[in-house]
PDB file of N, CA and C in Angstrom:
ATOM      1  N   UNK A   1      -4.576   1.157  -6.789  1.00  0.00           N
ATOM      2  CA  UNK A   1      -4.387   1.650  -5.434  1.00  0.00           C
ATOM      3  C   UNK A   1      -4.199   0.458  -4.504  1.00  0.00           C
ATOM      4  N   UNK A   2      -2.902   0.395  -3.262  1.00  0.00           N
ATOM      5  CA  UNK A   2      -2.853  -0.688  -2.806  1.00  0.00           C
ATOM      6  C   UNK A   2      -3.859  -0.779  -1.660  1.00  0.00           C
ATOM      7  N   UNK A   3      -4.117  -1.830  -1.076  1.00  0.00           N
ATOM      8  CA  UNK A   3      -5.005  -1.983  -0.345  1.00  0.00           C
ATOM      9  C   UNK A   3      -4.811  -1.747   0.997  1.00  0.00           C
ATOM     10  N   UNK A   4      -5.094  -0.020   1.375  1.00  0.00           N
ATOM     11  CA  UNK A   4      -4.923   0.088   3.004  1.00  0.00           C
ATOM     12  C   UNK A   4      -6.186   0.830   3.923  1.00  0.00           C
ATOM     13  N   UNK A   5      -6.184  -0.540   4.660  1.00  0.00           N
ATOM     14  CA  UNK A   5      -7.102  -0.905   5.732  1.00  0.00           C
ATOM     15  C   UNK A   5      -6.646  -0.399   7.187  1.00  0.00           C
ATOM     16  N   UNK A   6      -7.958   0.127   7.712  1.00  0.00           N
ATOM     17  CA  UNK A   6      -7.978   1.003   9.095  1.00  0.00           C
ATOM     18  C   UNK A   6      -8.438  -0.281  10.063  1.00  0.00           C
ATOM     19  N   UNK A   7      -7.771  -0.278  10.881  1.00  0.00           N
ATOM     20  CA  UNK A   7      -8.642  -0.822  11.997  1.00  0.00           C
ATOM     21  C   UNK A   7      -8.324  -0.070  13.524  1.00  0.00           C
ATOM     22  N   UNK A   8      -8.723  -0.491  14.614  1.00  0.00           N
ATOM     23  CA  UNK A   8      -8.809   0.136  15.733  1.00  0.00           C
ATOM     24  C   UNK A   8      -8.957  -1.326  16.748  1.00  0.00           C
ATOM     25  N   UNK A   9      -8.422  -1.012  17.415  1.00  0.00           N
ATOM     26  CA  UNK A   9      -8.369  -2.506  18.853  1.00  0.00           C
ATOM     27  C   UNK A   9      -9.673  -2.093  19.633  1.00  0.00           C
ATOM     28  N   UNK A  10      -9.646  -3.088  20.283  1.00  0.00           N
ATOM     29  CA  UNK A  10     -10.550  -2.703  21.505  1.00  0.00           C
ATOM     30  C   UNK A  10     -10.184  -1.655  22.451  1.00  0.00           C
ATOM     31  N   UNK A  11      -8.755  -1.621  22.306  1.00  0.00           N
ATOM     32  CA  UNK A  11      -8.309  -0.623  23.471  1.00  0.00           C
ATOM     33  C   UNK A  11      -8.405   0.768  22.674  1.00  0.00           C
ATOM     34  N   UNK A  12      -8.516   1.118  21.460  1.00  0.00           N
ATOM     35  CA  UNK A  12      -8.733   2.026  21.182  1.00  0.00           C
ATOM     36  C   UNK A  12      -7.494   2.698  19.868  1.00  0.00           C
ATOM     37  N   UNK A  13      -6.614   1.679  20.029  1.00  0.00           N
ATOM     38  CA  UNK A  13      -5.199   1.718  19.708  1.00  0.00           C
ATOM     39  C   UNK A  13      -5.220   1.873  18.072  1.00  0.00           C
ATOM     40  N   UNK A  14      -5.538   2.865  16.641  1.00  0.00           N
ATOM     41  CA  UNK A  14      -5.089   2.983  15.667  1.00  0.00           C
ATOM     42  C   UNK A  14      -4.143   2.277  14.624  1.00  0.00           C
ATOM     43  N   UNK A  15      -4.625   1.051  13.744  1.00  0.00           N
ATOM     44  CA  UNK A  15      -3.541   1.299  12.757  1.00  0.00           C
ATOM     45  C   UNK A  15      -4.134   1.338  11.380  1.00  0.00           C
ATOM     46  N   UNK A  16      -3.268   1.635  10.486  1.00  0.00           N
ATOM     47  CA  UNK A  16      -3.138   1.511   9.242  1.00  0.00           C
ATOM     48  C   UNK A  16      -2.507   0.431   8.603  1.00  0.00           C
ATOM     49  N   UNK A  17      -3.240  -0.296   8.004  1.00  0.00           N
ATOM     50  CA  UNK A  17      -2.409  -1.571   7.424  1.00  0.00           C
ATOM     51  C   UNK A  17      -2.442  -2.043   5.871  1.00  0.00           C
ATOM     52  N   UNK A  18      -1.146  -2.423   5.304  1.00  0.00           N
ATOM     53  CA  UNK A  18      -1.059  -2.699   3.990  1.00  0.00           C
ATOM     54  C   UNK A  18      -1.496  -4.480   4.482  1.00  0.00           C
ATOM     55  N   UNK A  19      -2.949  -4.879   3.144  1.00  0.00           N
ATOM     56  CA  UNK A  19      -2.751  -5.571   2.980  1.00  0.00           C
ATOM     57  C   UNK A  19      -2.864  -6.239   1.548  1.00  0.00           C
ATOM     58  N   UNK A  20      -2.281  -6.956   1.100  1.00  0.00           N
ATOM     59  CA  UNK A  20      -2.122  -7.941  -0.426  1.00  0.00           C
ATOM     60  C   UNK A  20      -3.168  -8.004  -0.872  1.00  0.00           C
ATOM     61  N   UNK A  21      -3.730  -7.765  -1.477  1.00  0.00           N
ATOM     62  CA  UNK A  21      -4.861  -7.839  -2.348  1.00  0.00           C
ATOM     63  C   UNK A  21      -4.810  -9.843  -2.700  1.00  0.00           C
ATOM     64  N   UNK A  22      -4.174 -10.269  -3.222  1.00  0.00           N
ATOM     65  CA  UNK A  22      -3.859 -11.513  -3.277  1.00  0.00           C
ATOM     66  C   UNK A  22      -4.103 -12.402  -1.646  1.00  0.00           C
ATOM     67  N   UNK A  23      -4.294 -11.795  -1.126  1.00  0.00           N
ATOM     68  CA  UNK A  23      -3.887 -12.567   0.481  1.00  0.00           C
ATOM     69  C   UNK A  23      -6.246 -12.676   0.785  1.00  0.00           C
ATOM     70  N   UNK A  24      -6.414 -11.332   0.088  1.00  0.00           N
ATOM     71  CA  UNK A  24      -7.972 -11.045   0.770  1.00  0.00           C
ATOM     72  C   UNK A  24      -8.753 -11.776  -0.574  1.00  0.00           C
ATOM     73  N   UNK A  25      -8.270 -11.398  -2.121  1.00  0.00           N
ATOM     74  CA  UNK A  25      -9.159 -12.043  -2.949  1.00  0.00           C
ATOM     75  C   UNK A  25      -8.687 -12.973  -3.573  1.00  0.00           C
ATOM     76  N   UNK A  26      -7.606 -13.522  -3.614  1.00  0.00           N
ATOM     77  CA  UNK A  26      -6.966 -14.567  -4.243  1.00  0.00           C
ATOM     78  C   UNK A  26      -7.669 -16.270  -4.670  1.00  0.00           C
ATOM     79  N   UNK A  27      -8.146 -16.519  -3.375  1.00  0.00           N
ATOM     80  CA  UNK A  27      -8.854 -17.686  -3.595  1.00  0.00           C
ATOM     81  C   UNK A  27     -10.323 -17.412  -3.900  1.00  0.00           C
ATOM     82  N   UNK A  28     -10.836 -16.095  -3.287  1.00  0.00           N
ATOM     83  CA  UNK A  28     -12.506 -16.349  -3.091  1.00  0.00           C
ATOM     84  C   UNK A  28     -12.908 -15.232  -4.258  1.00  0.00           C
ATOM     85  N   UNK A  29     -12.172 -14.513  -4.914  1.00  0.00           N
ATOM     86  CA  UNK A  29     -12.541 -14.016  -5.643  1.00  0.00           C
ATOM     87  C   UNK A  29     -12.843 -14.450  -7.787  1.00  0.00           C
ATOM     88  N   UNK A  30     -12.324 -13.876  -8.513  1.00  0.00           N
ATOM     89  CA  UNK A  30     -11.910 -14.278  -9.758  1.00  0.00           C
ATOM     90  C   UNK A  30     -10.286 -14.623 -10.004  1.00  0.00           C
ATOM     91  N   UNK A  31     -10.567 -15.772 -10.260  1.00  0.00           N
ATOM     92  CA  UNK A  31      -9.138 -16.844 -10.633  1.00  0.00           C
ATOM     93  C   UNK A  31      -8.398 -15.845 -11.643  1.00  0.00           C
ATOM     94  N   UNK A  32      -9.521 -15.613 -12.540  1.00  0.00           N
ATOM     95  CA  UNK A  32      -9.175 -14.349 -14.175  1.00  0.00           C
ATOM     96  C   UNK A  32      -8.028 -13.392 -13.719  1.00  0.00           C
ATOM     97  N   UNK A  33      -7.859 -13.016 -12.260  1.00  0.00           N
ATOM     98  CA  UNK A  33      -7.163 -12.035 -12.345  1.00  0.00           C
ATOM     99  C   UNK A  33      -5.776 -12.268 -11.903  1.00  0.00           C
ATOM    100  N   UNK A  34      -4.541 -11.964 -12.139  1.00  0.00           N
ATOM    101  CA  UNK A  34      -3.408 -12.617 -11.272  1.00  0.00           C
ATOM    102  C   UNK A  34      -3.354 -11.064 -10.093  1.00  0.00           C
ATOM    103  N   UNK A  35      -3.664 -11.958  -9.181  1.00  0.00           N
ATOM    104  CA  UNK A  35      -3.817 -10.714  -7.974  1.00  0.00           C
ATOM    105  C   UNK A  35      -2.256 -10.315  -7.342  1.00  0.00           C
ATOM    106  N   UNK A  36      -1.545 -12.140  -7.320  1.00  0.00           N
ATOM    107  CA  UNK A  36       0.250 -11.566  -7.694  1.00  0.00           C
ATOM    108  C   UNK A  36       0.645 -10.385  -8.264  1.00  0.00           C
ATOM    109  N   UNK A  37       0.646 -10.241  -9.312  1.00  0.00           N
ATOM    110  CA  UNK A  37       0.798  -9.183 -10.521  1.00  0.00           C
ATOM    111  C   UNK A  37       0.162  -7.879  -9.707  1.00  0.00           C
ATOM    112  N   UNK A  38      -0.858  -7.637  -9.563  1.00  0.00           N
ATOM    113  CA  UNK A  38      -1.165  -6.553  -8.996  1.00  0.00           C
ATOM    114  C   UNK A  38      -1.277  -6.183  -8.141  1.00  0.00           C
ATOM    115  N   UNK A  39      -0.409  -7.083  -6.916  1.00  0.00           N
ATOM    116  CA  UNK A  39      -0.207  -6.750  -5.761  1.00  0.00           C
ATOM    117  C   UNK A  39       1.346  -5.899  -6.324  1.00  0.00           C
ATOM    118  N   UNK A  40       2.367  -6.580  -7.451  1.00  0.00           N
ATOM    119  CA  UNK A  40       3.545  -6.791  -7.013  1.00  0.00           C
ATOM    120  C   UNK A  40       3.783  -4.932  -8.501  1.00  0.00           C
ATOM    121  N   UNK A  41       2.849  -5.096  -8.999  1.00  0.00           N
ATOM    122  CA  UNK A  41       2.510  -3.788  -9.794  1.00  0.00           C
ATOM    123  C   UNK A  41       2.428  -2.618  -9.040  1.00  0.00           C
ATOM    124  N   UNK A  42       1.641  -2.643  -7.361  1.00  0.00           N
ATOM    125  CA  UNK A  42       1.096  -1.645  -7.043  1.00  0.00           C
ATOM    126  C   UNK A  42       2.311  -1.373  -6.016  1.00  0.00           C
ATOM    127  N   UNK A  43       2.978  -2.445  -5.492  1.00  0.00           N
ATOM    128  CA  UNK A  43       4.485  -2.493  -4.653  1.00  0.00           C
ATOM    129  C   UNK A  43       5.381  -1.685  -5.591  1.00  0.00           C
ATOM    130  N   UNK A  44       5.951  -1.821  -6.687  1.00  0.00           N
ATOM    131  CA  UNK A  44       6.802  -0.948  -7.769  1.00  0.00           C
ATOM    132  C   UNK A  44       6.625   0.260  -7.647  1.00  0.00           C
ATOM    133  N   UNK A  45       4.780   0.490  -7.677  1.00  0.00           N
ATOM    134  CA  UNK A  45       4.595   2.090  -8.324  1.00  0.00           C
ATOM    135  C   UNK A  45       5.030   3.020  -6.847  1.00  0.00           C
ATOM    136  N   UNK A  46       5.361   2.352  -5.784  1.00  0.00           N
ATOM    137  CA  UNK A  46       5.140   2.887  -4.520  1.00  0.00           C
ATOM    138  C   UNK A  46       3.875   3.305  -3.639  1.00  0.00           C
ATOM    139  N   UNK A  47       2.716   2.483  -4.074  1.00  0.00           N
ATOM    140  CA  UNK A  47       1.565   2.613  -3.605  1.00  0.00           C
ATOM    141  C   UNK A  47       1.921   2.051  -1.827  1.00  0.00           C
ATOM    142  N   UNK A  48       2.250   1.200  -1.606  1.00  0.00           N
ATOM    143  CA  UNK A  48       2.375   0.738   0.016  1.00  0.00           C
ATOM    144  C   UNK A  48       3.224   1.636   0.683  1.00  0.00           C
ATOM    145  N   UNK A  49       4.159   2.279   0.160  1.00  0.00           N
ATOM    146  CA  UNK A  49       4.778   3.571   1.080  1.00  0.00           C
ATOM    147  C   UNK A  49       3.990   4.432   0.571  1.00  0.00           C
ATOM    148  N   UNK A  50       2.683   4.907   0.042  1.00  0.00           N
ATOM    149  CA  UNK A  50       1.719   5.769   0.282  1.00  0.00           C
ATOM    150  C   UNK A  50       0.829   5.452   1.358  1.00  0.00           C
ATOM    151  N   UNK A  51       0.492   4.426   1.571  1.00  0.00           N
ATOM    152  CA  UNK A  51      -0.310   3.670   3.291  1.00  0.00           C
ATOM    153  C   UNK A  51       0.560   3.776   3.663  1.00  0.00           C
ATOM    154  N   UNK A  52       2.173   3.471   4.048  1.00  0.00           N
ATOM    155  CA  UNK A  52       2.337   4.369   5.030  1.00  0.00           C
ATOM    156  C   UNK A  52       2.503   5.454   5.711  1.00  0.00           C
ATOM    157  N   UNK A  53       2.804   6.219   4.079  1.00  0.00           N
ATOM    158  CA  UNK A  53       2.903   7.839   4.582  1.00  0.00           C
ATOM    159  C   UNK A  53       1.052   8.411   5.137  1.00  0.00           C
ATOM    160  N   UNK A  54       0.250   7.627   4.799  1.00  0.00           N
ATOM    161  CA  UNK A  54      -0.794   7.955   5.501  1.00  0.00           C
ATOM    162  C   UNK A  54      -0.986   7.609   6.896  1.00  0.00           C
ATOM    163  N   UNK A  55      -0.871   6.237   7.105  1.00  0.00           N
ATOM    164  CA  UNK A  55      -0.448   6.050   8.538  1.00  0.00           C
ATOM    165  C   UNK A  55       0.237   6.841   9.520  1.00  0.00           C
ATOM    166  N   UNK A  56       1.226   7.414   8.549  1.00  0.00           N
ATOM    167  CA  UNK A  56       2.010   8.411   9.769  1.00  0.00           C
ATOM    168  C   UNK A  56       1.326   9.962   9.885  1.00  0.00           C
ATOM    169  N   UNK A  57       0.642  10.546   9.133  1.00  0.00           N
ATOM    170  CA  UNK A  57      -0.253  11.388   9.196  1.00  0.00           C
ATOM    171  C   UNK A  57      -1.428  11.354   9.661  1.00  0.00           C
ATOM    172  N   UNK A  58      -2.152  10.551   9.953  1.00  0.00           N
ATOM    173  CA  UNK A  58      -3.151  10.354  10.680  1.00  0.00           C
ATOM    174  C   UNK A  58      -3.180   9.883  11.863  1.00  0.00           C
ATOM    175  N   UNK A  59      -1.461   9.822  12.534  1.00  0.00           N
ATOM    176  CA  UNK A  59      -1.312   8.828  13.722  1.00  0.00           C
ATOM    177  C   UNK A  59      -1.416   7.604  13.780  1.00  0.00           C
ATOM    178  N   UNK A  60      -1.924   6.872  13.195  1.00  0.00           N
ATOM    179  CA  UNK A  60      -1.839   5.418  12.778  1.00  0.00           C
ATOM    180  C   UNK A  60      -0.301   4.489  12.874  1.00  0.00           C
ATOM    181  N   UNK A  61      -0.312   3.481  13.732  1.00  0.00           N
ATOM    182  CA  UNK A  61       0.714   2.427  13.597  1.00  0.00           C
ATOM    183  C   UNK A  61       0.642   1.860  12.204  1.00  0.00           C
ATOM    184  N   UNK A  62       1.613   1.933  11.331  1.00  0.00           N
ATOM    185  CA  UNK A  62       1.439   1.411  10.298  1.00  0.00           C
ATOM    186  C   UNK A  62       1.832  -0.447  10.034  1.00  0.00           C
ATOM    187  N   UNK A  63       1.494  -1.403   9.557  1.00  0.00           N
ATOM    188  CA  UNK A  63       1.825  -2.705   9.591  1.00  0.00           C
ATOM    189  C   UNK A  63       1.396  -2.985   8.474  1.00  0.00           C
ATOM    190  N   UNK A  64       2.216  -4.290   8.131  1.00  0.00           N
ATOM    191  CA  UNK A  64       2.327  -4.512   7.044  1.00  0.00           C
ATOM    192  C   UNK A  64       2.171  -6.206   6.790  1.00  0.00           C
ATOM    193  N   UNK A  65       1.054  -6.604   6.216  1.00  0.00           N
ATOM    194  CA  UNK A  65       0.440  -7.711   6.667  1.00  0.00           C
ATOM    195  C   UNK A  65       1.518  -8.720   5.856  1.00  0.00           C
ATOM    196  N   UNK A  66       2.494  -8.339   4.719  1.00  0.00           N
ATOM    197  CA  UNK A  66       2.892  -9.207   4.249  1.00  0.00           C
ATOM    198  C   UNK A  66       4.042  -9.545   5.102  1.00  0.00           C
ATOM    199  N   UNK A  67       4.521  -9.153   5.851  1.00  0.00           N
ATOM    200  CA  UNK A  67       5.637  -9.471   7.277  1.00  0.00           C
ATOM    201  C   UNK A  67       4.674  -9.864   8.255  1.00  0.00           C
ATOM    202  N   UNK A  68       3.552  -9.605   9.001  1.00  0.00           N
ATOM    203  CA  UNK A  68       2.792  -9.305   9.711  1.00  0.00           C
ATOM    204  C   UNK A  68       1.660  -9.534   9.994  1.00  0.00           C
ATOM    205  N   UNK A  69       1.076 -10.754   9.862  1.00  0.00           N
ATOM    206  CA  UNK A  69      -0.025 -11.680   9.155  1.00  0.00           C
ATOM    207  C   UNK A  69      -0.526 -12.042  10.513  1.00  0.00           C
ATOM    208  N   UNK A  70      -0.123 -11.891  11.537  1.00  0.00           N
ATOM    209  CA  UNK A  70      -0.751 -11.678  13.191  1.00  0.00           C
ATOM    210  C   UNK A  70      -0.424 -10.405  13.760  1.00  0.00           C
ATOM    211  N   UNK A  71      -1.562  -9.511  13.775  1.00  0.00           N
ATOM    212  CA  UNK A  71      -1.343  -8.508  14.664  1.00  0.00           C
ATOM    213  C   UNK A  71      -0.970  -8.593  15.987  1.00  0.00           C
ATOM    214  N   UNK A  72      -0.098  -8.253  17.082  1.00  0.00           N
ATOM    215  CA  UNK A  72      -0.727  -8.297  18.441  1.00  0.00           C
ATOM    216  C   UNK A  72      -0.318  -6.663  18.879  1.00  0.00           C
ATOM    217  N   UNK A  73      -1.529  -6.062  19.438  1.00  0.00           N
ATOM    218  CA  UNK A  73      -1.540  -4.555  19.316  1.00  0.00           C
ATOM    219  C   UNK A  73      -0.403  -4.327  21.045  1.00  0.00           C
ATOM    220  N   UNK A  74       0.418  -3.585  20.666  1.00  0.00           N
ATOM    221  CA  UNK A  74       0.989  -3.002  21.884  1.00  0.00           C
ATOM    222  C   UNK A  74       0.394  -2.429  23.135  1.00  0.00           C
ATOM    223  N   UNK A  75      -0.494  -2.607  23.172  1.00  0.00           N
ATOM    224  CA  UNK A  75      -0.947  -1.545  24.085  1.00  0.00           C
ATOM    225  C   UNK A  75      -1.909  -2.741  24.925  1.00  0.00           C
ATOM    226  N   UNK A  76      -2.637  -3.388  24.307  1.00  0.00           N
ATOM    227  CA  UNK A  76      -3.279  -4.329  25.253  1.00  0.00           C
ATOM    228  C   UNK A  76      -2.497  -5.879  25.046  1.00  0.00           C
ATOM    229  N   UNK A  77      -2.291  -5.830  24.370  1.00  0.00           N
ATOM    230  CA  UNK A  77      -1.283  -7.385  23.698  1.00  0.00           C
ATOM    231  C   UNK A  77      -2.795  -8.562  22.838  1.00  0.00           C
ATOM    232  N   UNK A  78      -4.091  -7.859  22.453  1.00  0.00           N
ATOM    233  CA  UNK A  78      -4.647  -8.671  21.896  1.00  0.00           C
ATOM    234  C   UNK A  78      -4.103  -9.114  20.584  1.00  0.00           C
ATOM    235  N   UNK A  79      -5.012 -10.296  20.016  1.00  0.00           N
ATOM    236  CA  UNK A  79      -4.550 -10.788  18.857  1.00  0.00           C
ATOM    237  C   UNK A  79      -5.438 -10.502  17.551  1.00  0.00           C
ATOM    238  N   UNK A  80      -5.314 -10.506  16.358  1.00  0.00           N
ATOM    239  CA  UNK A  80      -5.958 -10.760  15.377  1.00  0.00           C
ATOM    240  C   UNK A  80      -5.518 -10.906  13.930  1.00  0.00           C
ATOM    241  N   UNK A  81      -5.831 -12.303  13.536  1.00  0.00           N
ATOM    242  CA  UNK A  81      -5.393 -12.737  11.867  1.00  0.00           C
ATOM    243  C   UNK A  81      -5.833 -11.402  11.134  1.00  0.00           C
ATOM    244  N   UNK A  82      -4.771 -10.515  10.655  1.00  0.00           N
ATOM    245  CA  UNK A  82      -5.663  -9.557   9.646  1.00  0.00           C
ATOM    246  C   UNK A  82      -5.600 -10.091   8.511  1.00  0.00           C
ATOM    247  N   UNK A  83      -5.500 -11.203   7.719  1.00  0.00           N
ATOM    248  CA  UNK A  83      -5.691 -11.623   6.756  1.00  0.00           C
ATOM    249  C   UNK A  83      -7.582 -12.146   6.546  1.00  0.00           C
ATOM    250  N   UNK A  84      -7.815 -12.649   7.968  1.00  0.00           N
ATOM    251  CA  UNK A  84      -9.402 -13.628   8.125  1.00  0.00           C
ATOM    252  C   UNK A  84      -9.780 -12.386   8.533  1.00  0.00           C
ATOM    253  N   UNK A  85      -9.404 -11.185   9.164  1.00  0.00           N
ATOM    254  CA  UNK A  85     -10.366 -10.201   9.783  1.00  0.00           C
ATOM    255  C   UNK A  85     -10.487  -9.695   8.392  1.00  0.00           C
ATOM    256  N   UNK A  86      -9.674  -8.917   7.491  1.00  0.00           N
ATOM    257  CA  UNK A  86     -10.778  -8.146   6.778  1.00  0.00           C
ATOM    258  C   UNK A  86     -11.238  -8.935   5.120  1.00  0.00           C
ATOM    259  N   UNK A  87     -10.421 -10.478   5.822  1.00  0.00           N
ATOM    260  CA  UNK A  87     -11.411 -11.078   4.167  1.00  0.00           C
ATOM    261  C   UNK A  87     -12.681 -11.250   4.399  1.00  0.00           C
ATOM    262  N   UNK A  88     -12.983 -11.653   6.181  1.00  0.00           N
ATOM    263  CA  UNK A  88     -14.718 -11.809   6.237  1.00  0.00           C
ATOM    264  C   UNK A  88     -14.928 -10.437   6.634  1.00  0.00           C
ATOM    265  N   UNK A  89     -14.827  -9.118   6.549  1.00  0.00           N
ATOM    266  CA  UNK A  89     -15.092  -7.942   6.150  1.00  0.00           C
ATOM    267  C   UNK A  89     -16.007  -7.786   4.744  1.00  0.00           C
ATOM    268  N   UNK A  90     -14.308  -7.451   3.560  1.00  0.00           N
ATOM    269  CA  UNK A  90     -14.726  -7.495   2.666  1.00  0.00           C
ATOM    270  C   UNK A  90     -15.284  -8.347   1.557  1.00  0.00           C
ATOM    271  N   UNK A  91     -15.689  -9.485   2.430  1.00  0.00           N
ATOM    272  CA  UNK A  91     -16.001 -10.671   1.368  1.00  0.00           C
ATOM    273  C   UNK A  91     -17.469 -11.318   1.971  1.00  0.00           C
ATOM    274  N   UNK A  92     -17.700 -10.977   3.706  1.00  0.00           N
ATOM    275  CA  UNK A  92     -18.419 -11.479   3.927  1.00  0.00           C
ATOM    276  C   UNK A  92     -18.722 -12.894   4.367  1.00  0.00           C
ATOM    277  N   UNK A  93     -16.972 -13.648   4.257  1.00  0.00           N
ATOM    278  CA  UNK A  93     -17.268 -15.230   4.665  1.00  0.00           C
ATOM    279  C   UNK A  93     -16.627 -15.531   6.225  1.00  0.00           C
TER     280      UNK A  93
END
């Protein structure tokens, strides 16, 4: 399953975002795994146009971190690395 992450701005503003599995565990996780490969496995099967067909059903701006590696949300114009936002999420660093 590819990796899609919810977030919400301060302003309140919804998205849905594909991000690389390789981009969040690549360095800090297990070397053992080629996270390439199963980023580029889960791209084929059409897993990332499933985040977005969810995005568009739930109202969600959909983005796509591998184009898109700085958010800046439309609505207020803030910023945020979603690569560092949800690796110290899901990783904790």
């Amino acid at each position: 399953m590819a990796l899609g992450l919810s977030y919400r701005c301060n302003c309140g503003e919804h998205f849905k975002i594909y991000v690389p599995k390789d981009k969040v565990y690549g360095e800090a996780v297990s070397r053992a795994v080629d996270w390439q490969a199963v980023d580029a496995r889960e791209e084929a099967d059409g897993e990332v146009d499933d985040v977005k067909r969810v995005a568009e059903h739930t109202g969600c701006t959909f983005i796509d971190a591998r184009k898109i590696p700085l958010l800046r949300c439309p609505q207020c114009m803030s910023e945020v690395d979603l690569v560092n936002h949800f690796r110290a999420r899901l990783l904790g660093v």
